[in-house]
C-alpha atoms as a PDB file:
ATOM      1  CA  UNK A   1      -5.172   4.275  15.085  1.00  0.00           C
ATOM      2  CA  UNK A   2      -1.803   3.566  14.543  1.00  0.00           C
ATOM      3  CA  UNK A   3      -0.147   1.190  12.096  1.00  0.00           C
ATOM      4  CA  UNK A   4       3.498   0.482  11.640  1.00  0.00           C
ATOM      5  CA  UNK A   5       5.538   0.836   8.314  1.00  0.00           C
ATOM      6  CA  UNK A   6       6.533  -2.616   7.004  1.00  0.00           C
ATOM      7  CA  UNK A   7      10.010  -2.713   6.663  1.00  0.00           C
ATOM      8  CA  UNK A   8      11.577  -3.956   3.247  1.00  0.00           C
ATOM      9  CA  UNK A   9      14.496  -2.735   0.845  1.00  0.00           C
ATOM     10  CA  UNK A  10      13.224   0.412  -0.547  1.00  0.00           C
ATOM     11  CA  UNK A  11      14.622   0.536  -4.504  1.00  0.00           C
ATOM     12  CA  UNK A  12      11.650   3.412  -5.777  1.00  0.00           C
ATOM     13  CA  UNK A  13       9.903   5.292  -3.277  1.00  0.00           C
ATOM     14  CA  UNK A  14       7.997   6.858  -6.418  1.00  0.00           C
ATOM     15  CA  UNK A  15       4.224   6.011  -6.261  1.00  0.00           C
ATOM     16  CA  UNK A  16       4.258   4.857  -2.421  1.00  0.00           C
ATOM     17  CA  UNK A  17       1.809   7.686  -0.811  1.00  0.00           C
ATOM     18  CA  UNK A  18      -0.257   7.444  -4.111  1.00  0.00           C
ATOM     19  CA  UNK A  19      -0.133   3.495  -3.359  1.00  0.00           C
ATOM     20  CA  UNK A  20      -1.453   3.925   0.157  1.00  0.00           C
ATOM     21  CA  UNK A  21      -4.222   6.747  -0.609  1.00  0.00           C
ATOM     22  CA  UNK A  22      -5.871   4.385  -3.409  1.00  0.00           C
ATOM     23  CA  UNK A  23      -5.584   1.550  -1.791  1.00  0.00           C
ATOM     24  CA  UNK A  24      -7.165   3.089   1.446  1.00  0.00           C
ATOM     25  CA  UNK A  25      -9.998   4.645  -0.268  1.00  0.00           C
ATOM     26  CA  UNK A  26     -10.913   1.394  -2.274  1.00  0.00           C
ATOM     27  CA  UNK A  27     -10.675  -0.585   0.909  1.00  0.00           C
ATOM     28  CA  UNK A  28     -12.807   2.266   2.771  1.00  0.00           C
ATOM     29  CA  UNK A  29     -15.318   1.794  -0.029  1.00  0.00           C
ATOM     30  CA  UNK A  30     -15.576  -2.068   0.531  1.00  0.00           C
ATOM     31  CA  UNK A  31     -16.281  -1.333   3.901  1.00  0.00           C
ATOM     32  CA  UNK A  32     -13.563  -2.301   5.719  1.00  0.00           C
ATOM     33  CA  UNK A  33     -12.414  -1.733   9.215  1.00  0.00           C
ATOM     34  CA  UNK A  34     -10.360   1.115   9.501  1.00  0.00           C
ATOM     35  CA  UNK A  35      -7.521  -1.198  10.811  1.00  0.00           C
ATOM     36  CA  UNK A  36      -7.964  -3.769   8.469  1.00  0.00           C
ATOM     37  CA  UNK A  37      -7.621  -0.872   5.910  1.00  0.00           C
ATOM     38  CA  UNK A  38      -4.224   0.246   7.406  1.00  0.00           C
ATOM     39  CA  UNK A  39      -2.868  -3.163   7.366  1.00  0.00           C
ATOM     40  CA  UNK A  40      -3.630  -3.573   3.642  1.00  0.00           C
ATOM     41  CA  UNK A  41      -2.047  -0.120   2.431  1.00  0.00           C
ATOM     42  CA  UNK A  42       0.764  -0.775   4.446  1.00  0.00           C
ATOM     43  CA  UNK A  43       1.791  -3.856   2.707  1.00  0.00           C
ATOM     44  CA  UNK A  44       0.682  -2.297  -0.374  1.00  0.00           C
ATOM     45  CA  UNK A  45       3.004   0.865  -0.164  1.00  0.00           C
ATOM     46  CA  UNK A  46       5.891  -1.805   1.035  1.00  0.00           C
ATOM     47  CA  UNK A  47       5.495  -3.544  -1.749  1.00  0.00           C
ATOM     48  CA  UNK A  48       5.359  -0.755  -4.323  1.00  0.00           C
ATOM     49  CA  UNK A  49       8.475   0.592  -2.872  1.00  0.00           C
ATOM     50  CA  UNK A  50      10.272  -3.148  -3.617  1.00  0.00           C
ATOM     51  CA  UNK A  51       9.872  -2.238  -7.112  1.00  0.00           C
ATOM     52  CA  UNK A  52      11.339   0.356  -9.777  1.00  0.00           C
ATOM     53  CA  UNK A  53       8.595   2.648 -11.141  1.00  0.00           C
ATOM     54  CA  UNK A  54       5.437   4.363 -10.163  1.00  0.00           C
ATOM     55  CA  UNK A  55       2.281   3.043 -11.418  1.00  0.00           C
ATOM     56  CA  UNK A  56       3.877  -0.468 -12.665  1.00  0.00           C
ATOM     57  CA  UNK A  57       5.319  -1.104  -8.744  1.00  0.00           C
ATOM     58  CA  UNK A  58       1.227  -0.809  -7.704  1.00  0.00           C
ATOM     59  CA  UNK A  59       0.705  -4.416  -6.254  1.00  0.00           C
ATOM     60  CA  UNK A  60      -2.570  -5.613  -7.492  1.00  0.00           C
ATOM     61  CA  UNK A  61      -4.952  -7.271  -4.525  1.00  0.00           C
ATOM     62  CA  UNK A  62      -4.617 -10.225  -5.631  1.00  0.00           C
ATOM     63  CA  UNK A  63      -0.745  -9.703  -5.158  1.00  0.00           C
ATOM     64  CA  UNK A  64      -1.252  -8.614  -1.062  1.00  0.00           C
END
C-alpha cells in the first residue's frame, strides 16, 4: 500500500518517524484498516513537522 507524504512547511523534522510509528501502532491496535492507518500517520507526521520540538509537535487525535 502506498500513501503519499502530505506536503506542508517543514520547521522541525525532530519527532516525525517517532510520530508516524506511534500513531500507526495505536491505530493498528484500534483496528483500523491498514489504509485508513496510513492516512492518519501521514497527517500526523505533517503536522508534527509544522511545529518546533519533538514530543510537544505530537498532534493529539483529537487535533487530526
Amino acid at each position: 500500500m502506498y500513501q503519499p507524504a502530505r506536503t506542508v512547511k517543514a520547521v522541525d523534522t525532530t519527532g516525525a518517524g517517532d510520530t508516524f510509528t506511534g500513531y500507526f501502532v495505536a491505530c493498528r491496535i484500534r483496528g483500523m484498516s491498514i489504509q485508513e492507518t496510513l492516512k492518519l500517520c501521514a497527517k500526523a507526521a505533517a503536522m508534527a513537522v509544522s511545529k518546533e520540538g519533538a514530543s510537544n509537535s505530537i498532534p493529539y487525535i483529537k487535533e487530526l
